[in-house]
Protein backbone atom coordinates (compact mmCIF):
# COMPACT_ATOMS: atom_id res chain seq x y z
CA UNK A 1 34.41 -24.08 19.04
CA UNK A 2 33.86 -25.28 15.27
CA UNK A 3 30.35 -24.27 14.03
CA UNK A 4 30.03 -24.94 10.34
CA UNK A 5 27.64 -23.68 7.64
CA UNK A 6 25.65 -27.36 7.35
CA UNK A 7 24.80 -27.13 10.93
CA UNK A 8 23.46 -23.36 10.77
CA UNK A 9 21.35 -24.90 7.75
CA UNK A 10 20.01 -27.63 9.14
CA UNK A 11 19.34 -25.57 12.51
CA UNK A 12 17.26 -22.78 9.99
CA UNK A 13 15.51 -25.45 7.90
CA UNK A 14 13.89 -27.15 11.53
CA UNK A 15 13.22 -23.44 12.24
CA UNK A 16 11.51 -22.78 9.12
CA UNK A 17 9.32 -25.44 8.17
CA UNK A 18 8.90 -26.47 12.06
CA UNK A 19 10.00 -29.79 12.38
CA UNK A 20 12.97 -32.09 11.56
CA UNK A 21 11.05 -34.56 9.07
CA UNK A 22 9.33 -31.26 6.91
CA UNK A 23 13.55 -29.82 7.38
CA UNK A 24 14.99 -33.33 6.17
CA UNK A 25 12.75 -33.21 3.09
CA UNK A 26 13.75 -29.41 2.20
CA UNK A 27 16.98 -30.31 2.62
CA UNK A 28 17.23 -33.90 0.29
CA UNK A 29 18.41 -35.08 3.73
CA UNK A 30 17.71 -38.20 5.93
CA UNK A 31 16.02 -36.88 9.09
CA UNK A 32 18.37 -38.68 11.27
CA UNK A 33 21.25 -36.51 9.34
CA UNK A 34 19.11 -33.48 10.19
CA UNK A 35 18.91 -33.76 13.91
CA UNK A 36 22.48 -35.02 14.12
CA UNK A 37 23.66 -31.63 12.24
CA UNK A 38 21.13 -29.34 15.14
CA UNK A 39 22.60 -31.41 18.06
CA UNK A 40 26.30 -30.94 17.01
CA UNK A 41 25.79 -27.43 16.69
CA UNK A 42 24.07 -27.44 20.19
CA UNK A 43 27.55 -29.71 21.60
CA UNK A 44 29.33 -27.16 20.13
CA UNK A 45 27.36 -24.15 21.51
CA UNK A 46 26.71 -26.44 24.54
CA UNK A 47 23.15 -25.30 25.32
CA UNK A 48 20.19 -26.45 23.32
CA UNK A 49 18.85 -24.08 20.33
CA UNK A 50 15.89 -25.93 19.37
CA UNK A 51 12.47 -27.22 21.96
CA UNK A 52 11.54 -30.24 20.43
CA UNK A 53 8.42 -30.47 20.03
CA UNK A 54 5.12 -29.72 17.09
CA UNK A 55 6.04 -27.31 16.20
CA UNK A 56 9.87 -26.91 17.11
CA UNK A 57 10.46 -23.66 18.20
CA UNK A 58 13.85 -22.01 19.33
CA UNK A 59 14.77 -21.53 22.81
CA UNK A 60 15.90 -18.18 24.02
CA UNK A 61 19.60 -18.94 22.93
CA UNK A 62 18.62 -20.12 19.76
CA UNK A 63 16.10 -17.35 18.95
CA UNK A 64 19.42 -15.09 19.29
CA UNK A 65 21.30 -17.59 17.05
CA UNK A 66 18.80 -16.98 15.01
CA UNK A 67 19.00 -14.00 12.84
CA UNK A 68 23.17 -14.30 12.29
CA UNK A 69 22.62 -17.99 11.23
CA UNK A 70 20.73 -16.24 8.32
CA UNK A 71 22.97 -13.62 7.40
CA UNK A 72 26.03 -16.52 7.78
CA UNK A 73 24.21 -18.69 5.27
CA UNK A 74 22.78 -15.45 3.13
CA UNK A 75 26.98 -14.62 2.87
CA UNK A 76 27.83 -18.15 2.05
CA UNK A 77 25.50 -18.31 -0.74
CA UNK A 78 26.18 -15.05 -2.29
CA UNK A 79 29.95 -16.01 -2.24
CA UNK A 80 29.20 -19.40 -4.34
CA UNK A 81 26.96 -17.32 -6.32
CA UNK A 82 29.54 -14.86 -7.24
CA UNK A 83 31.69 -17.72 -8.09
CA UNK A 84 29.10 -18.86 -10.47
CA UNK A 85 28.68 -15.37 -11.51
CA UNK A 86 32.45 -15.17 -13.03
CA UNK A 87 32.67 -18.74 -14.53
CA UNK A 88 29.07 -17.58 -16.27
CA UNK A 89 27.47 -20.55 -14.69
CA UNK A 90 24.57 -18.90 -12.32
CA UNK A 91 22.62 -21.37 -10.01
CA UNK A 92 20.97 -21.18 -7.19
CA UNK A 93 18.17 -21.40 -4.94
CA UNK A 94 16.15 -17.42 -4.26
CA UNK A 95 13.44 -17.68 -1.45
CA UNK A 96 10.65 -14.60 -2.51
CA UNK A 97 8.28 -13.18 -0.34
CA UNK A 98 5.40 -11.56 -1.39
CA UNK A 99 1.97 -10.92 0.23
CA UNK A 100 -1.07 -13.24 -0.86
CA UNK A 101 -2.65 -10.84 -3.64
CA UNK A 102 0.80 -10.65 -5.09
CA UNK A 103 1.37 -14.06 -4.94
CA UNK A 104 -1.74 -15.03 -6.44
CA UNK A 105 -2.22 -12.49 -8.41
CA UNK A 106 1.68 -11.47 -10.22
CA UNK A 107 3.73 -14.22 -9.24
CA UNK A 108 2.84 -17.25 -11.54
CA UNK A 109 3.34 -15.39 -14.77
CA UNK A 110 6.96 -14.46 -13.05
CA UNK A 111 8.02 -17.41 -12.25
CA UNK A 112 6.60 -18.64 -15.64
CA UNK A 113 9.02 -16.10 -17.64
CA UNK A 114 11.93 -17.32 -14.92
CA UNK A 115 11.54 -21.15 -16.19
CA UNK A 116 12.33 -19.60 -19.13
CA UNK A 117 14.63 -16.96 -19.33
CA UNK A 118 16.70 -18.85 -16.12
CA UNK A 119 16.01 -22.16 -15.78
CA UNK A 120 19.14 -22.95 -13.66
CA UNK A 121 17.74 -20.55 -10.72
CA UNK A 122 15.05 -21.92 -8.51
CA UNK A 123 12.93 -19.61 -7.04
CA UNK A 124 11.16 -20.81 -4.05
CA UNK A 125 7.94 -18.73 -2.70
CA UNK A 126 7.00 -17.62 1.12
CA UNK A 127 3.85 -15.99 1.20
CA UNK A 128 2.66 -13.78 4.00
CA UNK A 129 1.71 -9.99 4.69
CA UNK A 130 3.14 -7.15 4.22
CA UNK A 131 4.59 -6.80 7.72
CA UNK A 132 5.69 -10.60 7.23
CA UNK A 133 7.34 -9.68 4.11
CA UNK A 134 9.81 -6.51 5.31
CA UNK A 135 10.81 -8.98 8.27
CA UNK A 136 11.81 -11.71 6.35
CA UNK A 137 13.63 -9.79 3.66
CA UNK A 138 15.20 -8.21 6.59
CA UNK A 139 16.44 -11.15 8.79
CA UNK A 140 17.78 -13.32 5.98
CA UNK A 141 14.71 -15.83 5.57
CA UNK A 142 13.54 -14.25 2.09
CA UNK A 143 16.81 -13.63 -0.49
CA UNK A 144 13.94 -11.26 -2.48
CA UNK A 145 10.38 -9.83 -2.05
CA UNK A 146 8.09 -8.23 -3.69
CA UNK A 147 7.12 -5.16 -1.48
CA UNK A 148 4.43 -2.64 -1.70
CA UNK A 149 5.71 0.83 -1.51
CA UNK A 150 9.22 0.59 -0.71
CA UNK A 151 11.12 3.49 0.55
CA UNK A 152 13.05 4.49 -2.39
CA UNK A 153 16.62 2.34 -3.36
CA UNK A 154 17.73 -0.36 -5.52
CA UNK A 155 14.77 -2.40 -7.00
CA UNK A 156 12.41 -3.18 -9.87
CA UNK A 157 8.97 -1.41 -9.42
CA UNK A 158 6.97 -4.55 -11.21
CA UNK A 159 3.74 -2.45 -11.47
CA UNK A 160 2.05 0.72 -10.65
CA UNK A 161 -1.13 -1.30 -8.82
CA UNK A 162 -4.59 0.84 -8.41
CA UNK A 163 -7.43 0.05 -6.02
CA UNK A 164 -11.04 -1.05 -7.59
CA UNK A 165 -14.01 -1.58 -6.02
CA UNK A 166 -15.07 -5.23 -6.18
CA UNK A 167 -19.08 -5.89 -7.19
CA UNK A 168 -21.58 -8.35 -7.69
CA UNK A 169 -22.46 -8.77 -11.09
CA UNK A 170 -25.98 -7.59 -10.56
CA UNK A 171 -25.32 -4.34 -8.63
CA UNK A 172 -26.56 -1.40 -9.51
CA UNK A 173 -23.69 0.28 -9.97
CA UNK A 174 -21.89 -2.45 -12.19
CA UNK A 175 -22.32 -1.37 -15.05
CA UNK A 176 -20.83 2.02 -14.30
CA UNK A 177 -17.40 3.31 -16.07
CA UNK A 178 -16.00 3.68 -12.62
CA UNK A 179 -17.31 3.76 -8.82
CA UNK A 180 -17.00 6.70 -5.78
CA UNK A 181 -16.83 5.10 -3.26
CA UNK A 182 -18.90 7.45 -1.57
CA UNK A 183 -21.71 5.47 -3.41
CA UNK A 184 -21.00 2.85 -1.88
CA UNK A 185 -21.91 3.98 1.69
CA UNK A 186 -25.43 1.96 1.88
CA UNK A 187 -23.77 -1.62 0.77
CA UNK A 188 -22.09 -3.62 3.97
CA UNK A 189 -18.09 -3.34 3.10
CA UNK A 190 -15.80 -6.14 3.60
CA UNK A 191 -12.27 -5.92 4.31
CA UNK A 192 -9.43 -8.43 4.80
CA UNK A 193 -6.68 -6.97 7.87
CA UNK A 194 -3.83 -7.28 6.00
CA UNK A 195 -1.30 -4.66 4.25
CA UNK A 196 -4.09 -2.96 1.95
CA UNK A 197 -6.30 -2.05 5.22
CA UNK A 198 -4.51 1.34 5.48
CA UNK A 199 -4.76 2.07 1.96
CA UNK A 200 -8.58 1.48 1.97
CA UNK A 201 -8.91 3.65 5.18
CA UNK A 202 -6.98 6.40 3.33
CA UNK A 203 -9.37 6.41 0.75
CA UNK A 204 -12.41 6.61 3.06
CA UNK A 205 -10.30 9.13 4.76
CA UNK A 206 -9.98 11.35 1.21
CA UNK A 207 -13.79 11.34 1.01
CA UNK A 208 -14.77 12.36 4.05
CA UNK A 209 -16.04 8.82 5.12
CA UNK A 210 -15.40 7.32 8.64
CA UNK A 211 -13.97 3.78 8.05
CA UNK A 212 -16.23 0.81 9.50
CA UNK A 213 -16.09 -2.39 8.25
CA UNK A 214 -19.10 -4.45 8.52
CA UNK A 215 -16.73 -7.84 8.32
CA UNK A 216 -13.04 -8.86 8.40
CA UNK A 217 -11.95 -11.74 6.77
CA UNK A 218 -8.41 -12.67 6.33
CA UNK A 219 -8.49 -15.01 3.52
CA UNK A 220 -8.34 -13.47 -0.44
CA UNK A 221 -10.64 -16.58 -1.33
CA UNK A 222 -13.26 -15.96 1.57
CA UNK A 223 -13.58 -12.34 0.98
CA UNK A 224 -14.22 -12.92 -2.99
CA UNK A 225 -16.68 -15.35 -1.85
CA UNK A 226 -18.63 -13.31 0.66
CA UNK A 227 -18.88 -10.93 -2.26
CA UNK A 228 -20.40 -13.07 -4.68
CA UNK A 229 -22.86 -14.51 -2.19
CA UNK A 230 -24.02 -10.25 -2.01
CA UNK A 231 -23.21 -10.44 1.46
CA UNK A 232 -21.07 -7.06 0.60
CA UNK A 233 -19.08 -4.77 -1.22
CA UNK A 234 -14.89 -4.94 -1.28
CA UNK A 235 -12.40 -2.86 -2.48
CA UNK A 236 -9.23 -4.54 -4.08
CA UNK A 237 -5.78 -3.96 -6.28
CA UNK A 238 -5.89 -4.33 -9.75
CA UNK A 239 -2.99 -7.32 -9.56
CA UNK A 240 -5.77 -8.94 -8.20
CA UNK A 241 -8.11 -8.82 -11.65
CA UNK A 242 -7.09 -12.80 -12.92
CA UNK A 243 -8.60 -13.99 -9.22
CA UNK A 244 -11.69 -12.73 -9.97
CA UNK A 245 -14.55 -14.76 -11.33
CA UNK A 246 -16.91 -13.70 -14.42
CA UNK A 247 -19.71 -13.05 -12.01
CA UNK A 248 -18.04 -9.94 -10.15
CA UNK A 249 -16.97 -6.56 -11.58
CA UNK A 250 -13.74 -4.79 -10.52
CA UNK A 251 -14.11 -1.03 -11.21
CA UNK A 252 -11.91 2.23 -11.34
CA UNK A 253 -12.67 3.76 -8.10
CA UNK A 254 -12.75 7.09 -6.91
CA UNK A 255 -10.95 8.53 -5.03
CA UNK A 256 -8.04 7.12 -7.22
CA UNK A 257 -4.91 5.77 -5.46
CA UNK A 258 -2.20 3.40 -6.37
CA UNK A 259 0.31 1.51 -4.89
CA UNK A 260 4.07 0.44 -6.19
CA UNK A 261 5.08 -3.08 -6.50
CA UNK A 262 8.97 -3.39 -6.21
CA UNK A 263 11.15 -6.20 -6.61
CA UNK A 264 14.19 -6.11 -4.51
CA UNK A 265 16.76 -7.60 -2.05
CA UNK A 266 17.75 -6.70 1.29
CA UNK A 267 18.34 -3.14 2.07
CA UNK A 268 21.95 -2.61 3.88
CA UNK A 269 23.67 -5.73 2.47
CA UNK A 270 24.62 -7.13 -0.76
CA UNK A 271 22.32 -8.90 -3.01
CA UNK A 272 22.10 -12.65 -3.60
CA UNK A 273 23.89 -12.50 -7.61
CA UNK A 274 20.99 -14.73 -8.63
CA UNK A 275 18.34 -12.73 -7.63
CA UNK A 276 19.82 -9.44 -9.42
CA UNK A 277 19.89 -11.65 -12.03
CA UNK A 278 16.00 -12.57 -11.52
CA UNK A 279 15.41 -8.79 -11.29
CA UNK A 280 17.24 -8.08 -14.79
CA UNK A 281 15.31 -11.00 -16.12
CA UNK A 282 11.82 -9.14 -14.84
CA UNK A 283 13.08 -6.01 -15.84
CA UNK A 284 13.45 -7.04 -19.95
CA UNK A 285 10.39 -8.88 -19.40
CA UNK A 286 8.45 -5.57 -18.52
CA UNK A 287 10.20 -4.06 -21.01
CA UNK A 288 9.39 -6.52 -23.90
CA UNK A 289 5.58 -6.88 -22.70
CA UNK A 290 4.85 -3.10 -21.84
């Protein structure tokens, strides 16, 4: 049996962006070259990895192929990496995960400073939520994330990121210095169900509120617009402050509570070299900008 790293990549990229056209063009590959790669590896494996259909999806034997594809391709890339490393000429591709408010909120001025500071690495972006985020860092899909609250290890904590409350314009407590949430009681609260849910319950829980929702919303963009229509009340992070338009307030809430923001690779195995470089790079930039 001869399974070869161009086969396990052309196997993840149908997995990943769900079809063989969407892999060939993440690849720079003809899609005929694409399939041919998946059904060597399946000759060689002889069973098939892949259902083809819209969207592919694995089969049970490839869903176990799955997650040591990654780590053979995440060990094949940190060995050419290395090599770049030592002859000082650092390339690469790093695939970063980060949840939506990040995303939108953090990562453009990021990957600004990156174009900068190292224009030979390309950083490519997966967004999802938080529970998203730890799995793909995890299993090999992400090289680096951005996660919120990390137990503690290797890493660059990007910011210390506090909760506001989020409010029309012309409510009454707007023009306030800061906002107890208690006080906000009578106003119908929004919430989106993603990683920040448990955090905002916390803070209902620290004073003394039961936690009821009048609507869930999953999208940032929805939720900021059911808030300027005064359909309700929100409560979001402070990364989120460029998102919000001059017609809403975010406020200092109380209770106060924050949450860490820590770029870092996988836990348990090395790092891709280019994304310790990445979080070096972030590091200074903090540094410089604090």
């Amino acid at each position: 049996m001869t399974v070869n790293l161009p086969q396990l990549r052309a196997f993840l990229a149908v997995v990943d962006t769900g079809g063989f056209s969407a892999a060939a063009a993440e690849l720079g590959m003809s899609q005929s070259a694409v399939s041919h790669a998946v059904a060597s590896l399946e000759r060689e494996l002889a069973a098939p990895l892949l259902v083809r259909a819209t969207p592919a999806r694995t089969t049970a034997l490839g869903e176990r192929v799955l997650p040591h594809a990654r780590v053979a391709l995440s060990a094949a890339r940190s060995v050419e990496q290395i090599a770049a490393e030592a002859t000082g000429a650092l390339t690469g591709i790093v695939r970063l995960a980060a949840t939506p408010t990040v995303c939108q909120g953090m990562i453009p001025g990021l990957l600004r400073h990156w174009r900068e500071d190292q224009p030979r690495i390309t950083v490519r972006v997966f967004e999802g939520d938080s529970a998203e985020v730890t799995t793909w860092l995890a299993d090999g899909t992400a090289d680096a994330a951005v996660l919120i609250d990390p137990p503690p290890g290797p890493g660059i904590q990007l910011a210390t990121d506090h909760y506001r409350a989020l409010l029309p314009r012309d409510h009454p407590l707007a023009g306030e210095p800061s906002v107890d949430i208690r006080d906000l009681e009578d106003d119908q609260f929004l919430i989106s169900p993603n990683g920040c849910e448990a955090r905002i319950r916390t803070i209902h829980g620290l004073a003394g509120l039961s936690f009821d929702p009048t609507h869930r919303v999953r999208d940032l963009a929805t939720l900021i617009s059911m808030v300027q229509a005064g359909i309700g009340v929100t409560v979001l992070s402070e990364v989120s402050r460029s998102l919000i338009p001059p017609d809403l307030v975010l406020l200092p809430l109380e209770p106060r509570t924050a949450r860490r923001l820590v770029l870092t690779g996988p836990s348990g195995r090395p790092w891709h070299p280019a994304v310790r470089a990445l979080a070096e790079s972030a590091a200074g930039h903090l540094a410089r900008t604090a």
